[in-house]
C-alpha atoms as a PDB file:
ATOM      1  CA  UNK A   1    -118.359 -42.968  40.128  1.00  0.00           C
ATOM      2  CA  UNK A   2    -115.488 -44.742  41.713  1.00  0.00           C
ATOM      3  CA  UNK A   3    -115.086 -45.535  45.248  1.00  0.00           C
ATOM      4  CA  UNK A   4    -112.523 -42.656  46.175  1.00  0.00           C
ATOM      5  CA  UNK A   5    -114.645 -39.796  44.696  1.00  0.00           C
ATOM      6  CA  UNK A   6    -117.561 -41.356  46.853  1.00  0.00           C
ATOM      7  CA  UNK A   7    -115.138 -41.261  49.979  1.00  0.00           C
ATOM      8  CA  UNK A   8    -114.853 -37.440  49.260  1.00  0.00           C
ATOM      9  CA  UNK A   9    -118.109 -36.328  49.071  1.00  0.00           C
ATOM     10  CA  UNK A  10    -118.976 -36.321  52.778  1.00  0.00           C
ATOM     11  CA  UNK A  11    -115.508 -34.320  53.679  1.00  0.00           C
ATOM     12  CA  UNK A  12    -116.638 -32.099  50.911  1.00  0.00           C
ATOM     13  CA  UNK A  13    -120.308 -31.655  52.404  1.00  0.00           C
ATOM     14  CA  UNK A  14    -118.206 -31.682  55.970  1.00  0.00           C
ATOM     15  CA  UNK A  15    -115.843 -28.747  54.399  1.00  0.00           C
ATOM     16  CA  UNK A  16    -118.906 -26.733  52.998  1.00  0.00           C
ATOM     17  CA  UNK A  17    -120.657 -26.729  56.248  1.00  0.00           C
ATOM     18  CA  UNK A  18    -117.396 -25.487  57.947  1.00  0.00           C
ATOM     19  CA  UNK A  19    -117.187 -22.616  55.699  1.00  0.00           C
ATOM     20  CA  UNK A  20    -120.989 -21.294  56.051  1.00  0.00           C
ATOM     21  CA  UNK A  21    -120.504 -21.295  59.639  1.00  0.00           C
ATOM     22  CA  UNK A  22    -116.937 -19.476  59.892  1.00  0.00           C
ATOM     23  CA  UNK A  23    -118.904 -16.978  56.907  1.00  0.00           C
ATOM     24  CA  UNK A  24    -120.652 -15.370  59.937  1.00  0.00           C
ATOM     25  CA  UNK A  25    -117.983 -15.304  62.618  1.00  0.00           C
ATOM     26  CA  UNK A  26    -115.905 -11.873  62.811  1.00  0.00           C
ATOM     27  CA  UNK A  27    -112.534 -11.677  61.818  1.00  0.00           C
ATOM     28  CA  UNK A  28    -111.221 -11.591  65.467  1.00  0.00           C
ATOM     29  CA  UNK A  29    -112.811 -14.953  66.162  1.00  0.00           C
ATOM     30  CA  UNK A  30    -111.579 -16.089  62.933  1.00  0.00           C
ATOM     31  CA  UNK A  31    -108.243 -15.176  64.130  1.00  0.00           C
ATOM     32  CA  UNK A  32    -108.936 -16.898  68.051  1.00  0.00           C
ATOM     33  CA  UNK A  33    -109.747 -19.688  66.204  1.00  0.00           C
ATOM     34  CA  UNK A  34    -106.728 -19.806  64.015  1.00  0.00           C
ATOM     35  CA  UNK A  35    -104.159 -19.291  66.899  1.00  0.00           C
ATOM     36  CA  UNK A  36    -106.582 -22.062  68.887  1.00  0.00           C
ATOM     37  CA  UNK A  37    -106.052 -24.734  66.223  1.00  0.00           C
ATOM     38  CA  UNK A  38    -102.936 -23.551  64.612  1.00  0.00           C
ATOM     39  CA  UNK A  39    -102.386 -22.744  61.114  1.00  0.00           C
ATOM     40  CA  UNK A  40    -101.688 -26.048  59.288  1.00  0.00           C
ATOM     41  CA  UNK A  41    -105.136 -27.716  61.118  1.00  0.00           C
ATOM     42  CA  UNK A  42    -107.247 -24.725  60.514  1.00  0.00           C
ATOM     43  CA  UNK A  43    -105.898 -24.607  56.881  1.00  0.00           C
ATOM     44  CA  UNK A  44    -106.887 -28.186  56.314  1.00  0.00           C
ATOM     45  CA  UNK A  45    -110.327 -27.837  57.998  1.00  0.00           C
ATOM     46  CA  UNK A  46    -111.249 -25.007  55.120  1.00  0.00           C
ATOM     47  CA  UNK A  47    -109.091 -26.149  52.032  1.00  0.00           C
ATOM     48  CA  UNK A  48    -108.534 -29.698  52.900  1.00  0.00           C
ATOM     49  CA  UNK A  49    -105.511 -31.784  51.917  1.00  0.00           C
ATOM     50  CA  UNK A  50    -103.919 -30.635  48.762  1.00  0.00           C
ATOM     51  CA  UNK A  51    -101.409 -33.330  47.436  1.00  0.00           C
ATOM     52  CA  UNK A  52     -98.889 -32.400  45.226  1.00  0.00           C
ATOM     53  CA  UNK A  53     -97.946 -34.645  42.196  1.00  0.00           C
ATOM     54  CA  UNK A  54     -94.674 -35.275  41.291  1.00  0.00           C
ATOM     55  CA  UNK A  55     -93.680 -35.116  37.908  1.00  0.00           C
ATOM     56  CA  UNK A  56     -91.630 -38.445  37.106  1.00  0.00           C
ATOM     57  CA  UNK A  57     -89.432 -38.344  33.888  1.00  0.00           C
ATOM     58  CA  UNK A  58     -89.516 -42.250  32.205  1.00  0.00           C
ATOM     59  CA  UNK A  59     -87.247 -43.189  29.363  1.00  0.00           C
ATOM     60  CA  UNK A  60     -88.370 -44.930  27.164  1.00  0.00           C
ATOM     61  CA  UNK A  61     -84.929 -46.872  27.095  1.00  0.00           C
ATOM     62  CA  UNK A  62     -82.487 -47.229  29.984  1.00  0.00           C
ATOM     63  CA  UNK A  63     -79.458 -46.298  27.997  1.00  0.00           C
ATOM     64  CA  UNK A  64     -80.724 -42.635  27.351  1.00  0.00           C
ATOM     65  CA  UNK A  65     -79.709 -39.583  28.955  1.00  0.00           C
ATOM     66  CA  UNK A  66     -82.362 -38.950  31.566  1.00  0.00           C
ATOM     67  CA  UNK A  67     -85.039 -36.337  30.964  1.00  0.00           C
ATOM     68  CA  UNK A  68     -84.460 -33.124  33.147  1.00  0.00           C
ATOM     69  CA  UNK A  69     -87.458 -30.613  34.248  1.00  0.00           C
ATOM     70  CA  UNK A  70     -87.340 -27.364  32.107  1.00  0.00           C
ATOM     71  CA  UNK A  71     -88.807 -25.349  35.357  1.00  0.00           C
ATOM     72  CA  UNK A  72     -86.027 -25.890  37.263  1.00  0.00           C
ATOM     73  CA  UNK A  73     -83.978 -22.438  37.217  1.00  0.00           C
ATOM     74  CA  UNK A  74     -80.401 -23.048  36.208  1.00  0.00           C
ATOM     75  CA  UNK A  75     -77.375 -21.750  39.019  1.00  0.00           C
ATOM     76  CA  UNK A  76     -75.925 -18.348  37.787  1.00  0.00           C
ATOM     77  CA  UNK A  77     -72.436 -19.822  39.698  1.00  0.00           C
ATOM     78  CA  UNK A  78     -70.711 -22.131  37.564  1.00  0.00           C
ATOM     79  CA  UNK A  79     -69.275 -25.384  39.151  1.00  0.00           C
ATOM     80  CA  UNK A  80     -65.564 -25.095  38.472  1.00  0.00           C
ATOM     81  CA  UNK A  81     -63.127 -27.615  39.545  1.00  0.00           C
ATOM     82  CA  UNK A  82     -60.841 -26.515  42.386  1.00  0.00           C
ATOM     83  CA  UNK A  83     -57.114 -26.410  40.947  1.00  0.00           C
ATOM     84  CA  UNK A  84     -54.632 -26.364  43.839  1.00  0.00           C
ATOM     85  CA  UNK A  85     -52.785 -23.111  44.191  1.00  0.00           C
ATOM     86  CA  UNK A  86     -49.108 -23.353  43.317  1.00  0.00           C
ATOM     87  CA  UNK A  87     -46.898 -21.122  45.546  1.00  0.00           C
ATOM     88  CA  UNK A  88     -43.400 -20.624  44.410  1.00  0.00           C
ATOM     89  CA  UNK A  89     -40.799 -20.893  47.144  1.00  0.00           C
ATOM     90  CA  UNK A  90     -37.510 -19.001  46.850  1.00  0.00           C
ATOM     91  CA  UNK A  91     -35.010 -21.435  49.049  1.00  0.00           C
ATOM     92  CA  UNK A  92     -32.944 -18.209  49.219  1.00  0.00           C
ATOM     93  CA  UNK A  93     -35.326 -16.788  52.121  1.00  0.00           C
ATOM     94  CA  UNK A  94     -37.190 -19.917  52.850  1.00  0.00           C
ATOM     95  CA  UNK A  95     -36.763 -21.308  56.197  1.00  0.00           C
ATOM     96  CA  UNK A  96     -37.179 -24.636  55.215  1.00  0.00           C
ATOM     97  CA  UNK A  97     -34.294 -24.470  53.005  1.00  0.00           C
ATOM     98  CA  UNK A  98     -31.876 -23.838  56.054  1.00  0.00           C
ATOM     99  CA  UNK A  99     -30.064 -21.267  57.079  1.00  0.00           C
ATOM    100  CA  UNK A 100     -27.083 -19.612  55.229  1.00  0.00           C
ATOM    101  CA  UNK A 101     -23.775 -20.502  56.351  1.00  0.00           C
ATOM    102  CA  UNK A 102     -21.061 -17.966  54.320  1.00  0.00           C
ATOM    103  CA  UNK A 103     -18.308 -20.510  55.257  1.00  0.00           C
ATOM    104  CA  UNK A 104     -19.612 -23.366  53.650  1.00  0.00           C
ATOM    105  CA  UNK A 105     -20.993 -21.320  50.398  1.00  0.00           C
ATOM    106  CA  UNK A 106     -17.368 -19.680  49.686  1.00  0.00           C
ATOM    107  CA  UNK A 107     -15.814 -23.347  50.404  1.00  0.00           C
ATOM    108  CA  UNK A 108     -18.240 -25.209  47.935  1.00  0.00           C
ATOM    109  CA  UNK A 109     -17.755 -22.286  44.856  1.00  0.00           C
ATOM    110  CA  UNK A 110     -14.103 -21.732  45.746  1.00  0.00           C
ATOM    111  CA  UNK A 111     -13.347 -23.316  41.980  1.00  0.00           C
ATOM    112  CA  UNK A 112     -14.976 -19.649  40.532  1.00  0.00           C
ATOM    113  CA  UNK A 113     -11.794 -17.634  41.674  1.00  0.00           C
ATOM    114  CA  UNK A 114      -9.832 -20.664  39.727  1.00  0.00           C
ATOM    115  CA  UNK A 115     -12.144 -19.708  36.394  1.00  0.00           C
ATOM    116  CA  UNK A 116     -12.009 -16.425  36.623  1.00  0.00           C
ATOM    117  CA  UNK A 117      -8.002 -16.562  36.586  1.00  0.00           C
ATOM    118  CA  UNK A 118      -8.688 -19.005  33.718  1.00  0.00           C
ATOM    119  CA  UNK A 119     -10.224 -16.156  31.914  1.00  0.00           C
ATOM    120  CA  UNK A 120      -8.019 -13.186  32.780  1.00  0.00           C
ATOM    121  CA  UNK A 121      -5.240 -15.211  31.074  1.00  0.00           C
ATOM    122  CA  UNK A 122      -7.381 -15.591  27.835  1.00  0.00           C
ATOM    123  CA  UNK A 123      -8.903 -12.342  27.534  1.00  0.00           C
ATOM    124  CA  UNK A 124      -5.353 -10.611  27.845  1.00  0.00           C
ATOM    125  CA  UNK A 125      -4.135 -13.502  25.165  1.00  0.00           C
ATOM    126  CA  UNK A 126      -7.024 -11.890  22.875  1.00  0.00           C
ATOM    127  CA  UNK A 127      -6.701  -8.711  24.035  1.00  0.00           C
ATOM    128  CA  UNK A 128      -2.735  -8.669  22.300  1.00  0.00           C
ATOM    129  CA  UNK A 129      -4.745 -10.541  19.260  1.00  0.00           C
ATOM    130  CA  UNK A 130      -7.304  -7.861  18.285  1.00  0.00           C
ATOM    131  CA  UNK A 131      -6.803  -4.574  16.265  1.00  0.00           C
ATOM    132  CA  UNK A 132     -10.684  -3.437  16.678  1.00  0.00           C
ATOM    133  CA  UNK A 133     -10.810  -0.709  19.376  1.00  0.00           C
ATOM    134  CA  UNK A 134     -14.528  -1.502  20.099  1.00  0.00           C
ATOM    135  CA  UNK A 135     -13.487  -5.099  21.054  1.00  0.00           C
ATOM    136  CA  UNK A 136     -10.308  -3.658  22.180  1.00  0.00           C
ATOM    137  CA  UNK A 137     -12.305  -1.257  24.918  1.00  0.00           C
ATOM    138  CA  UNK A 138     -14.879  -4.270  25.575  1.00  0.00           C
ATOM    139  CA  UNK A 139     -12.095  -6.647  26.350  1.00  0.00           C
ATOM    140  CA  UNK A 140     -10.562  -4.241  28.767  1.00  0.00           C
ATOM    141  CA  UNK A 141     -13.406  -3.815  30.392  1.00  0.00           C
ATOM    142  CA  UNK A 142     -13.710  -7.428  31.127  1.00  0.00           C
ATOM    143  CA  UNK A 143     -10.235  -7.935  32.163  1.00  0.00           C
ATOM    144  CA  UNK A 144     -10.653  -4.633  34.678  1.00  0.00           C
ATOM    145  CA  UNK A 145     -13.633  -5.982  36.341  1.00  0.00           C
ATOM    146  CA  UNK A 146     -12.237  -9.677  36.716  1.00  0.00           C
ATOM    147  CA  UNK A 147      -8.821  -7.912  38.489  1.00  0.00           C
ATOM    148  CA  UNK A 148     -11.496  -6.125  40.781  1.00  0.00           C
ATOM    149  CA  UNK A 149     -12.699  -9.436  42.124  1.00  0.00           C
ATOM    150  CA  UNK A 150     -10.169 -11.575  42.492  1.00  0.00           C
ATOM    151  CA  UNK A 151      -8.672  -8.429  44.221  1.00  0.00           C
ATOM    152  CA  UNK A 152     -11.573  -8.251  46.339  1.00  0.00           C
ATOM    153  CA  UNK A 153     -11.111 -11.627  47.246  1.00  0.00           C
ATOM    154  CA  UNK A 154      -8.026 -11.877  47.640  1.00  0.00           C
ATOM    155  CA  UNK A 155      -8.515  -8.853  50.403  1.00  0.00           C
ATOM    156  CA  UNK A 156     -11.443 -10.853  51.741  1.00  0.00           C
ATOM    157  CA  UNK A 157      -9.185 -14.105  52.300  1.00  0.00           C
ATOM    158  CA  UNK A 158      -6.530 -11.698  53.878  1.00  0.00           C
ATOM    159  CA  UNK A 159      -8.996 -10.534  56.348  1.00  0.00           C
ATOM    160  CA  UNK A 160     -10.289 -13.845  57.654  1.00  0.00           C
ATOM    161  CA  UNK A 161      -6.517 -15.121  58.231  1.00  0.00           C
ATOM    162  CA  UNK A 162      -5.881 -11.809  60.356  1.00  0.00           C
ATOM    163  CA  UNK A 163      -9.392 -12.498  62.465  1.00  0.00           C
ATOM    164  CA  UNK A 164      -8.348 -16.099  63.160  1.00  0.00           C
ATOM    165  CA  UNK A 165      -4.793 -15.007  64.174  1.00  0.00           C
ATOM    166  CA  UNK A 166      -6.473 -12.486  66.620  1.00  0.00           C
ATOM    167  CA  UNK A 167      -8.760 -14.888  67.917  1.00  0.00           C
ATOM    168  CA  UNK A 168      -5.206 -17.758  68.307  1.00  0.00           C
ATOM    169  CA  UNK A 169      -3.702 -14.996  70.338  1.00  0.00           C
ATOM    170  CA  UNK A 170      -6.860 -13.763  72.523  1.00  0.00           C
ATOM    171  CA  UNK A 171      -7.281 -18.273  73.092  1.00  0.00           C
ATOM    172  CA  UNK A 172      -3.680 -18.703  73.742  1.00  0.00           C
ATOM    173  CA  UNK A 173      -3.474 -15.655  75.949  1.00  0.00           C
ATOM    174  CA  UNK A 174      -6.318 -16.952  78.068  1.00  0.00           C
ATOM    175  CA  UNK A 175      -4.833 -20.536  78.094  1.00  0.00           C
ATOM    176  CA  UNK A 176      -1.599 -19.056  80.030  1.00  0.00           C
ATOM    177  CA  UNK A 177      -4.028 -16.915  82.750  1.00  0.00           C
ATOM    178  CA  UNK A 178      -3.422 -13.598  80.935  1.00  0.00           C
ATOM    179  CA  UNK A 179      -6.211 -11.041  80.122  1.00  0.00           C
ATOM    180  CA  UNK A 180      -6.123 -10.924  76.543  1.00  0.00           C
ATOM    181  CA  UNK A 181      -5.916  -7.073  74.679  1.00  0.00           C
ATOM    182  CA  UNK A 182      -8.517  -6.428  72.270  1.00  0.00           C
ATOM    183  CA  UNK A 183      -7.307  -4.137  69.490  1.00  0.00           C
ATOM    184  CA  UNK A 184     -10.004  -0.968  68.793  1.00  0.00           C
ATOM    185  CA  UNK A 185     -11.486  -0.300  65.526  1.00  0.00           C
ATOM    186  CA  UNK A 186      -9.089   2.771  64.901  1.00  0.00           C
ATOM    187  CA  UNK A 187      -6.464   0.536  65.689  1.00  0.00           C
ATOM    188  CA  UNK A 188      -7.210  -1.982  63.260  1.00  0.00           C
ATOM    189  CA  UNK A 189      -7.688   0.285  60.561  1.00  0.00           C
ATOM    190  CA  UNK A 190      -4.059   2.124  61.204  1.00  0.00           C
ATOM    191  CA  UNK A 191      -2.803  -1.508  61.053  1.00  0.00           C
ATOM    192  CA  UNK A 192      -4.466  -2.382  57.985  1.00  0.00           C
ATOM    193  CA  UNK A 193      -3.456   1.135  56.413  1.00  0.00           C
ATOM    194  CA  UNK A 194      -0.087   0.036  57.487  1.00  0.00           C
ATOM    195  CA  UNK A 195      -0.100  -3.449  55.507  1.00  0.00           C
ATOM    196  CA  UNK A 196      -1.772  -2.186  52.499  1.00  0.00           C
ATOM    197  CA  UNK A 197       1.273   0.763  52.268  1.00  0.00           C
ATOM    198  CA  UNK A 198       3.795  -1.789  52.651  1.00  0.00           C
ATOM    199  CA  UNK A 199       1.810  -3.888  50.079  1.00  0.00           C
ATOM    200  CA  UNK A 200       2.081  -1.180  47.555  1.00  0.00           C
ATOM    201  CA  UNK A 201       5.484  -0.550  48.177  1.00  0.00           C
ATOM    202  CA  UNK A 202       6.781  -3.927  47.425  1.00  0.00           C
ATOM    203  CA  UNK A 203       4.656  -3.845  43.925  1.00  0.00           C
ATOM    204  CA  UNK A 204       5.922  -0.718  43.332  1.00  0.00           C
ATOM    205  CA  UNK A 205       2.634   0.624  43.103  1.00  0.00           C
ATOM    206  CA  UNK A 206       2.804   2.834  45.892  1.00  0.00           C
ATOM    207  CA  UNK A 207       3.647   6.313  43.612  1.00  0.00           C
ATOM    208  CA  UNK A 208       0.250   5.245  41.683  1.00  0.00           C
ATOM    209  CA  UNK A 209      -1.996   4.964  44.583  1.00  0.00           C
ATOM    210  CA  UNK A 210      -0.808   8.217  46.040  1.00  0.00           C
ATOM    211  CA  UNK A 211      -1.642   9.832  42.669  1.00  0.00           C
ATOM    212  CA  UNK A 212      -4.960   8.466  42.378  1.00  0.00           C
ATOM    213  CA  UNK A 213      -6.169   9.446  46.140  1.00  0.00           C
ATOM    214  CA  UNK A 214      -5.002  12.772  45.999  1.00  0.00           C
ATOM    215  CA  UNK A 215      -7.168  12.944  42.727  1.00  0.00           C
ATOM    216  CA  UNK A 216     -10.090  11.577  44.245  1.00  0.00           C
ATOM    217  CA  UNK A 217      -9.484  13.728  47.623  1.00  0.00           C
ATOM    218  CA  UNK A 218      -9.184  17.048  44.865  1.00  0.00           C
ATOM    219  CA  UNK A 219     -13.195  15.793  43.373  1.00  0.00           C
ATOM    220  CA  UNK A 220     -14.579  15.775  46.556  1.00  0.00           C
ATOM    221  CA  UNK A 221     -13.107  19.385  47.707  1.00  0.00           C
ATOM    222  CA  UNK A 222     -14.477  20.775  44.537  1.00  0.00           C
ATOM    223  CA  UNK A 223     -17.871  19.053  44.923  1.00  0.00           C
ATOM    224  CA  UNK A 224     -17.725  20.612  48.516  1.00  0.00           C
ATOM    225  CA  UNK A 225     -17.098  23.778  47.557  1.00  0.00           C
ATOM    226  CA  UNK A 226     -19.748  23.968  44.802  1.00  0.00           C
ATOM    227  CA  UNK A 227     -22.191  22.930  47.860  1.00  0.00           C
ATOM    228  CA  UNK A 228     -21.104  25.905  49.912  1.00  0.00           C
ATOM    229  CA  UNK A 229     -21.280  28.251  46.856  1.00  0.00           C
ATOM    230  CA  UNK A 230     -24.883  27.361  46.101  1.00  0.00           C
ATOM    231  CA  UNK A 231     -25.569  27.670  50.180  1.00  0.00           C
END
């Protein structure tokens, strides 16, 4: 017998003892006691010290994998690697991008208007060129909606000169101690009326435009009428 199992046979006796004498004590003492000593002493005093061996894993060479426990349970959430979220900016509404300034835009793609000219002339040259009416009707098409914007913005260049003129004259009328008129809305648009007329008239386009309003005036009387016959 070695000399630790002799060291244990007296707490053993020691333990025994303990045990016959809490056998006849009722359970309300047993619980007294309990809360008296606390748990962990009075646990110790009946069961005594129970050690727990750790399980250590050896290889039986350093350069192998070590050995893992088979009782350990295995995460049901898988470990993935965090991948940074990419969030795609649009600079047209993103504030850090600036703020839109119209004057600036039409000055820096003012060399469109110069293409699109550049392709009016060639798509009437082809237009004279081709004998297929598909390609015919396609090219017209084309040339139609190019007229349309440079017309557009050619009335859109007209407009801004006319705004700074009327904002010369309000500044110069202030300048001499004079309170400056401000033209209304319906004024403006008799005015403009005016200039487009006279605009017509010198293209000799005038007789055309008439035409084509009173058409367009004739579609929407009918449509009204249909309205007020189905009321």
């Amino acid at each position: 017998m070695s000399n630790d199992e002799e060291s244990l046979l007296p707490e053993d006796n020691e333990r025994e003892q303990i045990r016959e004498e809490l056998k006849h004590m009722s359970f309300e003492d047993l619980q007294k006691l309990k809360e008296k000593l606390g748990t962990k002493m009075y646990n110790q005093a009946i069961f005594g010290n129970k050690s727990k061996r750790k399980t250590e894993f050896k290889r039986e060479n350093k350069n192998r994998p070590r050995e893992m426990s088979a009782k350990k349970p295995v995460s049901r959430f898988k470990e993935s690697v965090s991948v940074k979220k990419v969030v795609a900016r649009d600079p047209r509404f993103d504030s850090l991008c600036g703020t839109f300034n119209e004057k600036a835009f039409k000055t820096a793609y003012a060399f469109i208007n110069n293409l699109r000219e550049n392709d009016l002339k060639t798509l009437k040259h082809e237009l004279n060129e081709t004998t297929d009416p598909k390609t015919k009707a396609k090219i017209k098409y084309l040339i139609q909606r190019l007229e349309n914007q440079l017309r557009e913005e050619k009335k859109r260049k007209e407009k801004e000169k006319k705004e700074r003129e009327e904002k010369k004259e309000v500044l110069d009328t202030i300048k001499q101690g004079e309170k400056p008129a401000f033209k209304k809305k319906s004024e403006k648009k008799v005015l403009n009326l005016v200039s487009q007329y006279e605009e017509l008239k010198n293209k000799g386009n005038l007789k055309k435009h008439i035409q084509r309003l009173r058409k367009k005036n004739k579609h929407k009387d009918r449509a009204k009428l249909k309205t007020y016959q189905m009321e």
